[in-house]
Protein backbone atom coordinates (compact mmCIF):
# COMPACT_ATOMS: atom_id res chain seq x y z
CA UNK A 1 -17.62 45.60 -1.44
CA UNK A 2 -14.22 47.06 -2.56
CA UNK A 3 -10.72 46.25 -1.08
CA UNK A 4 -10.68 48.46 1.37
CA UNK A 5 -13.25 46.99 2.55
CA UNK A 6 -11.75 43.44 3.33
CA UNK A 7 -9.92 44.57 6.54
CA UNK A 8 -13.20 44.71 8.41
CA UNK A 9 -13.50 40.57 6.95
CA UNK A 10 -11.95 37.75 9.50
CA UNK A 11 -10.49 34.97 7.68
CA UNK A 12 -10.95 32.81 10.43
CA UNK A 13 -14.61 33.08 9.86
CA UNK A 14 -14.40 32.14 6.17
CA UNK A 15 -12.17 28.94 7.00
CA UNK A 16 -14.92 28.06 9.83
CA UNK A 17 -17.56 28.61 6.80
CA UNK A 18 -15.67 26.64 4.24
CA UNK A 19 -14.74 24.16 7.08
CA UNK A 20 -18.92 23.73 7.17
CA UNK A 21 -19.29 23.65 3.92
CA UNK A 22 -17.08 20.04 4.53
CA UNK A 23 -18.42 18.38 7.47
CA UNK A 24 -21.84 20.22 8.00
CA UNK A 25 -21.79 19.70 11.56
CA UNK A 26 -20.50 21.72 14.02
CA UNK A 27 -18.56 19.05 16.46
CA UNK A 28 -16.55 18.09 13.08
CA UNK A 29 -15.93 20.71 11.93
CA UNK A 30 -14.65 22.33 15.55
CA UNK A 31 -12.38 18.85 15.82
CA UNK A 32 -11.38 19.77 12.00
CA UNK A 33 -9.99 23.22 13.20
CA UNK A 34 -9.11 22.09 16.95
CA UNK A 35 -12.05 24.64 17.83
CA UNK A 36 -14.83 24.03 20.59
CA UNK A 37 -18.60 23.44 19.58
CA UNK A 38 -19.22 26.77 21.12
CA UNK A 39 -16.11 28.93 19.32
CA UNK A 40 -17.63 27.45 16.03
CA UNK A 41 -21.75 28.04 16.66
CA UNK A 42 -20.10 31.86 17.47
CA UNK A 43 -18.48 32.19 14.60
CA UNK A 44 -21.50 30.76 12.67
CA UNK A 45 -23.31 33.40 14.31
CA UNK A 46 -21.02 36.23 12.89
CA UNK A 47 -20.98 34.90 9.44
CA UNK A 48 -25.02 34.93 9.37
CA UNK A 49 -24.30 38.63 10.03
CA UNK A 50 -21.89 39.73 7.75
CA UNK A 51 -24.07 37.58 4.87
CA UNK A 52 -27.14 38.32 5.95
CA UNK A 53 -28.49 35.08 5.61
CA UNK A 54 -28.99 32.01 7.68
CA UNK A 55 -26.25 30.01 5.58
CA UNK A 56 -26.98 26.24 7.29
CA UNK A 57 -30.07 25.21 8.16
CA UNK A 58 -30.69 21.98 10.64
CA UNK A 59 -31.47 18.94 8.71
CA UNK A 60 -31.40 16.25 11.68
CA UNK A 61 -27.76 15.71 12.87
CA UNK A 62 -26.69 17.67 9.73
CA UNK A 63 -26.44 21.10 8.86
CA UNK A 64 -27.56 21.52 5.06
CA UNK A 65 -26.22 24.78 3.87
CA UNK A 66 -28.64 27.57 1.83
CA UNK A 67 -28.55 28.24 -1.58
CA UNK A 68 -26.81 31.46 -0.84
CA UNK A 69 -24.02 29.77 1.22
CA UNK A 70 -23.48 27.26 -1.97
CA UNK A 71 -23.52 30.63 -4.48
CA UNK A 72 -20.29 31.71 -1.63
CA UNK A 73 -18.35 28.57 -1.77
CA UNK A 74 -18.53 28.79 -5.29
CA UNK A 75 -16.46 32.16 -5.30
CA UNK A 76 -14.79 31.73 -2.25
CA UNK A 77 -12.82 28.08 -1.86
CA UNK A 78 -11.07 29.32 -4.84
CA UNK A 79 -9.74 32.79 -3.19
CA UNK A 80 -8.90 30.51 -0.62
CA UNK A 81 -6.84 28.50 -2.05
CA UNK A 82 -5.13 31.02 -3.97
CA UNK A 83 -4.11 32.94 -0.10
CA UNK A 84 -3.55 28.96 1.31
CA UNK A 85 -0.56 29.31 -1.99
CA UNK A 86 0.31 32.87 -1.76
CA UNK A 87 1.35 32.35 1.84
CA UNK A 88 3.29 28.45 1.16
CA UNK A 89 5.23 30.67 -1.81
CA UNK A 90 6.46 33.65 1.24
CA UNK A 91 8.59 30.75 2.79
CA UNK A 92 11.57 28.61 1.05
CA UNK A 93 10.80 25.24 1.32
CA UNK A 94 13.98 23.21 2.88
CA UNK A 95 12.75 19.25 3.18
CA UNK A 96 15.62 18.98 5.46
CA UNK A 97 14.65 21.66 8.13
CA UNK A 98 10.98 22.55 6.98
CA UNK A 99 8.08 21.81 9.11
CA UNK A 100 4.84 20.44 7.87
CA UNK A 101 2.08 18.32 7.39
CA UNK A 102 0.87 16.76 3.73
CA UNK A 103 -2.71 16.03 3.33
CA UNK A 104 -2.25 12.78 0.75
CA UNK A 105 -4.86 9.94 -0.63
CA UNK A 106 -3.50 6.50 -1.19
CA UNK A 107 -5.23 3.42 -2.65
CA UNK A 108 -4.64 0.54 -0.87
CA UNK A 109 -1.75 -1.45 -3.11
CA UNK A 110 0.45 2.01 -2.72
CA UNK A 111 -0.33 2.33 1.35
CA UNK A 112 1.05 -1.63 1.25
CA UNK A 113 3.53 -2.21 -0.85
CA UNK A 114 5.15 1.14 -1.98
CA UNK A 115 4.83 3.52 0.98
CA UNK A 116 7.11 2.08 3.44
CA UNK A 117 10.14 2.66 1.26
CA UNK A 118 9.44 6.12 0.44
CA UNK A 119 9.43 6.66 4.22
CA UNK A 120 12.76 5.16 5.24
CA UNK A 121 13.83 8.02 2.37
CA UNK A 122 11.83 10.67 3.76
CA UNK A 123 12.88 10.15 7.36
CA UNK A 124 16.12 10.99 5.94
CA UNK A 125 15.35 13.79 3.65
CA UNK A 126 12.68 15.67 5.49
CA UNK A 127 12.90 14.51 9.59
CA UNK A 128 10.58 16.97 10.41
CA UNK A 129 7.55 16.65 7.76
CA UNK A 130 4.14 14.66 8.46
CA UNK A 131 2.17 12.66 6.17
CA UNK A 132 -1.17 12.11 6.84
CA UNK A 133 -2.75 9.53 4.93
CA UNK A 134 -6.27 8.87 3.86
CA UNK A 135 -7.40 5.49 2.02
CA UNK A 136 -8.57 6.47 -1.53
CA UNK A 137 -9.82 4.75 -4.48
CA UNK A 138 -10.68 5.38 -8.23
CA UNK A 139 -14.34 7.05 -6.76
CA UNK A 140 -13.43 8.49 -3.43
CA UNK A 141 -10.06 10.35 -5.37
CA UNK A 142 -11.88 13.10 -7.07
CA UNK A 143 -14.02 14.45 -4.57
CA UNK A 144 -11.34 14.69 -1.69
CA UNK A 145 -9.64 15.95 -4.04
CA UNK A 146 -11.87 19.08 -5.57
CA UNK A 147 -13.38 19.60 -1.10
CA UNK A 148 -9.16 20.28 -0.53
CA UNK A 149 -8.91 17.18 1.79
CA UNK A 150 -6.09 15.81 0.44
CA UNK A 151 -4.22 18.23 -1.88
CA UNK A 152 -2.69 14.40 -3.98
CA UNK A 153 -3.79 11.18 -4.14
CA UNK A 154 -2.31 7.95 -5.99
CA UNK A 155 -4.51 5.10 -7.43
CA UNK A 156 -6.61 4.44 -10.37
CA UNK A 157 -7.87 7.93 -12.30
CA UNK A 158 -10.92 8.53 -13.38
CA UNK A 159 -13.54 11.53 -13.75
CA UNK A 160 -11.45 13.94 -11.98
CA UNK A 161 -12.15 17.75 -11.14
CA UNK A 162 -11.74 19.88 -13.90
CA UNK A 163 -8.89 22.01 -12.45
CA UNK A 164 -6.78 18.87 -11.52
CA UNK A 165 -3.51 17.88 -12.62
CA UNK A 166 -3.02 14.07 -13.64
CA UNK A 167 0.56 12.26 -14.33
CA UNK A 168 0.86 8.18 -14.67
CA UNK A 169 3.55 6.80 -12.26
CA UNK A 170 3.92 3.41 -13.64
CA UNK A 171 1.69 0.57 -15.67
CA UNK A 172 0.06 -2.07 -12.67
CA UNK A 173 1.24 -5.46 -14.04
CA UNK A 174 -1.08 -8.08 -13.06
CA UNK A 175 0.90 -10.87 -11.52
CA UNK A 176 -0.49 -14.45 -10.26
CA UNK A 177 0.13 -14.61 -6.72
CA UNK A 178 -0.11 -18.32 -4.81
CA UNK A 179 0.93 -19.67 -1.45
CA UNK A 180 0.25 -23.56 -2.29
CA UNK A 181 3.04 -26.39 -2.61
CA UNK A 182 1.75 -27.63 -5.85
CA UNK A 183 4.81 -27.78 -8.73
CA UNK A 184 5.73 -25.73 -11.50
CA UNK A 185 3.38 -22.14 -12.62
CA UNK A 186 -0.52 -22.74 -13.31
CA UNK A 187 -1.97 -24.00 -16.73
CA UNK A 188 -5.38 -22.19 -17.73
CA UNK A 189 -6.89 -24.90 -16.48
CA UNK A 190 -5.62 -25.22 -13.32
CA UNK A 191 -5.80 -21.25 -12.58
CA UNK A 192 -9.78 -21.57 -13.93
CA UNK A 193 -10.40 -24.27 -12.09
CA UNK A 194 -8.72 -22.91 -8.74
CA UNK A 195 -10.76 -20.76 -6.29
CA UNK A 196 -9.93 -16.66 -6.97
CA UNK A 197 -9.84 -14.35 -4.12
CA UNK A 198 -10.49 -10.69 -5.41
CA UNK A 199 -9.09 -7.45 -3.53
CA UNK A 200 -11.61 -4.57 -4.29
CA UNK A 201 -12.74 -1.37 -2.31
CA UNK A 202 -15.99 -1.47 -4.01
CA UNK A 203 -16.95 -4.75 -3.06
CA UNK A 204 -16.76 -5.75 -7.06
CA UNK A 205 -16.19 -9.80 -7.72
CA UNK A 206 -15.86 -9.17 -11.51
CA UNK A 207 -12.92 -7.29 -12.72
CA UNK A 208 -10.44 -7.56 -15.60
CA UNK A 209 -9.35 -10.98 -15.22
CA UNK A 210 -13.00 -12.29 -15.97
CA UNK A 211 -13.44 -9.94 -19.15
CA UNK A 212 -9.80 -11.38 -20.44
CA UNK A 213 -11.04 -15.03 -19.51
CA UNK A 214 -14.13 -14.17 -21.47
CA UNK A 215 -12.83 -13.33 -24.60
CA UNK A 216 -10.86 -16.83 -24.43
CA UNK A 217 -14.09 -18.21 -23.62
CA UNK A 218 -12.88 -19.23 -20.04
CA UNK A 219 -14.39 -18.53 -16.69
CA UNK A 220 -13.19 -18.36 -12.92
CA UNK A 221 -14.44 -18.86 -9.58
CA UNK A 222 -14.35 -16.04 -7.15
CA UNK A 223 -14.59 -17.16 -3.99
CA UNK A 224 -14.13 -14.06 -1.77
CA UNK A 225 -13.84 -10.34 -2.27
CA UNK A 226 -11.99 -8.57 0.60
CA UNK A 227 -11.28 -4.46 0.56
CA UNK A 228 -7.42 -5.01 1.31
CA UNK A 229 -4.29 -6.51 0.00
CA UNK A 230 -2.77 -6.91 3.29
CA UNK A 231 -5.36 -9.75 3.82
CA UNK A 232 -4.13 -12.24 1.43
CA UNK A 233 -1.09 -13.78 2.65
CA UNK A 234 -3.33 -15.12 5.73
CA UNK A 235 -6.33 -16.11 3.12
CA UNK A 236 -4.23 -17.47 0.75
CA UNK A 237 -1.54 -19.37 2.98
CA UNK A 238 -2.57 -23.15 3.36
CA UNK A 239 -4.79 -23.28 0.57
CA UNK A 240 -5.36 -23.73 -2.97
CA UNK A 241 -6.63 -20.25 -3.45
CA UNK A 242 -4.98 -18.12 -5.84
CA UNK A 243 -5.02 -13.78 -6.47
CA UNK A 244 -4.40 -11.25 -9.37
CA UNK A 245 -2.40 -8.38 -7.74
CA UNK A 246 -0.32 -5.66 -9.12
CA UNK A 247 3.70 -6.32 -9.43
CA UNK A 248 4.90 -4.38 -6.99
CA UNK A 249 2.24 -5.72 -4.40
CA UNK A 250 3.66 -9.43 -5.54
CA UNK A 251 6.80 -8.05 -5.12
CA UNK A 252 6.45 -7.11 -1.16
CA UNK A 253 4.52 -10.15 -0.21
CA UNK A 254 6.87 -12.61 -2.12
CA UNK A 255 9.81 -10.74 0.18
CA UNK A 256 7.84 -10.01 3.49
CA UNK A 257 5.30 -13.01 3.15
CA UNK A 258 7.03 -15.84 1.43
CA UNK A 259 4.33 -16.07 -1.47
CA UNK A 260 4.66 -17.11 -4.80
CA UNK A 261 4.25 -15.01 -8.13
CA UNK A 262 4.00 -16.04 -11.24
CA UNK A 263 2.48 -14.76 -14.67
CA UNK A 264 -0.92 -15.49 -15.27
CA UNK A 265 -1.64 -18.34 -17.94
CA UNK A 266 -3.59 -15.43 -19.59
CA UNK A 267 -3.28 -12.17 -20.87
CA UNK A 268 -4.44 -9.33 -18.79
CA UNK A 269 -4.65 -5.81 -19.58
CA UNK A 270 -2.29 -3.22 -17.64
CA UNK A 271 -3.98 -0.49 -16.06
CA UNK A 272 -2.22 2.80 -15.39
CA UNK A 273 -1.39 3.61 -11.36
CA UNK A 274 -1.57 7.79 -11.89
CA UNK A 275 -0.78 10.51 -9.27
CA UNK A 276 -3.41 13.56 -9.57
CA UNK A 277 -3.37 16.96 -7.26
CA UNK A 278 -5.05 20.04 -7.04
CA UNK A 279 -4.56 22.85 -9.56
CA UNK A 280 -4.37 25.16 -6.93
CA UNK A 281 -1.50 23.50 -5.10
CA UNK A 282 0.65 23.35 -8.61
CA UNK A 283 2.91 25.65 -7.92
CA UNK A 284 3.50 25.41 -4.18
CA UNK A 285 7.01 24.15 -3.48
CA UNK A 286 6.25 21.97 -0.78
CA UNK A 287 3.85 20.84 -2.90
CA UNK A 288 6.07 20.34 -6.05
CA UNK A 289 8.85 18.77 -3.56
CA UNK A 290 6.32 16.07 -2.31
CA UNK A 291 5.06 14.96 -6.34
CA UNK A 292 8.79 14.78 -6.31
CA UNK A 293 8.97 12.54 -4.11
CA UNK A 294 6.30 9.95 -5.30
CA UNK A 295 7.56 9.91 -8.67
CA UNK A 296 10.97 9.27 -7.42
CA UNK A 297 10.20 6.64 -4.99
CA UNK A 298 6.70 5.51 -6.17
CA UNK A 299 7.35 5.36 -9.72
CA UNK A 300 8.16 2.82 -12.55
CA UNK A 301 10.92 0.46 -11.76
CA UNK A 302 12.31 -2.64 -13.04
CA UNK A 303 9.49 -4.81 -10.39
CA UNK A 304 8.10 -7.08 -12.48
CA UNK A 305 11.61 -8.84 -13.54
CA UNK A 306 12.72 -8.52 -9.86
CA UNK A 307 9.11 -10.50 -8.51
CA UNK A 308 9.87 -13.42 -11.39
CA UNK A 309 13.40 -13.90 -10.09
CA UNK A 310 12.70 -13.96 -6.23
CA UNK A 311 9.59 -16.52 -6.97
């Protein structure tokens, strides 16, 4: 096929194909593209014609696409992209009067304790943008990221898609957060011998803190592992339990929660809270304006000085 030749393609059938692709099933993928069941098996029906090939086979309640539909979304999600950009770069992007929506992935910690003030300054500076967010972490980040759900995502980087961009926002210093009664900050003894409640998406009850008490030749008691920080202040409130959070997530719940934070009686290592996004969306404007916007609002600040003077 030559160029001329594309204005007999529909793109609409090739988002439909790389919206299967996605979801391999038809009724999410038609309430992916506000499309009915029956608009989508149609246009299913017209791609099998134009590729001569069945594409997606019926694997129980999944469709499991062919090896030739596999070698296509190899060459096409990139062309795709590349149009998706083309058509962003027609239009100035004015926060204050554009309309949009962003596509974003946010751990936890960021959703909690650092998104609500970028959005009293966005409500301001773009009135008529909207974010939708979906809950990411250090294993679900790279894949949303390289099947175009989300075209950024904040948390903990690893192992990401070979065409993705990667930038660290700020260091995540591990503070002691408390809710008991009990005088002055925690010895090593005392926070060894208190009960640990660990926030992890992957269900994990060993993290740093045990590897740093382990070269010290200390242990801890984990108690409970829960998948959200927003839990703690109710676990933690009334009892001797004790967590290891980030600083600026000890910074929110000391102001909106009435904890206390401290610095651990050990020393913990700082991991890196990094911002990565698609390479395809690098030069977009509204793109570029949003990674603005998270490094100006979500970035390094002077937290962990601010948490040690409100505790």
């Amino acid at each position: 096929m030559n160029r001329n030749d594309l204005r007999h393609a529909d793109i609409n059938l090739l988002v439909v194909f790389e919206t299967m692709m996605r979801e391999r099933n038809v009724t999410r993928a038609g309430e992916r593209l506000f499309l009915g069941q029956t608009t989508i098996s149609c246009a299913l029906g017209r791609l099998r014609s134009m590729f001569n090939d069945p594409l997606f086979i019926r694997a129980g309640r999944t469709m499991e696409p062919t090896a030739r539909a596999e070698e296509i979304h190899a060459r096409l999600a990139p062309a795709l992209d590349g149009i998706a950009v083309a058509l962003s770069c027609t239009h100035a992007f004015d926060p204050l009067t554009s309309e949009g929506t962003f596509h974003v992935g946010l751990s936890d910690d960021v959703e909690y304790a650092l998104l609500p003030r970028m959005m009293k300054h966005l409500r301001e500076e773009a009135p008529n943008i909207t974010l939708v967010v979906r809950r990411v972490d250090q294993r679900q980040l790279p894949q949303l990221l390289a099947s175009g759900e989300i075209s950024v995502g904040i948390s903990l980087a690893q192992e990401l898609p070979a065409s993705a961009h990667c930038k660290c926002l700020r260091p995540m210093q591990p503070i002691l957060l408390r809710a008991d009664s009990a005088p002055g900050p925690l010895t090593l003894d005392d926070f060894c011998r208190r009960p640990h409640v660990v926030v992890s998406s992957m269900g994990n009850v060993i993290d740093d803190a045990d590897h740093a008490l382990g070269l010290v030749g200390r242990q801890r008691r984990v108690v409970l592992a829960v998948p959200q920080f927003s839990a703690l202040p109710a676990l933690l409130a009334g009892s001797d339990m004790v967590a290891i959070v980030p600083d600026y997530v000890a910074q929110a719940m000391v102001r909106l929660e009435g904890m206390r934070a401290e610095c651990a009686p050990v020393q913990l290592p700082t991991p890196e809270l990094s911002m990565a996004w698609r390479g395809a969306m690098h030069n977009d404007p509204r793109e570029s304006w949003l990674r603005a916007c998270f490094c100006r609002y979500l970035g390094q600040q002077q937290v962990h000085s601010e948490v040690m003077a409100e505790a």
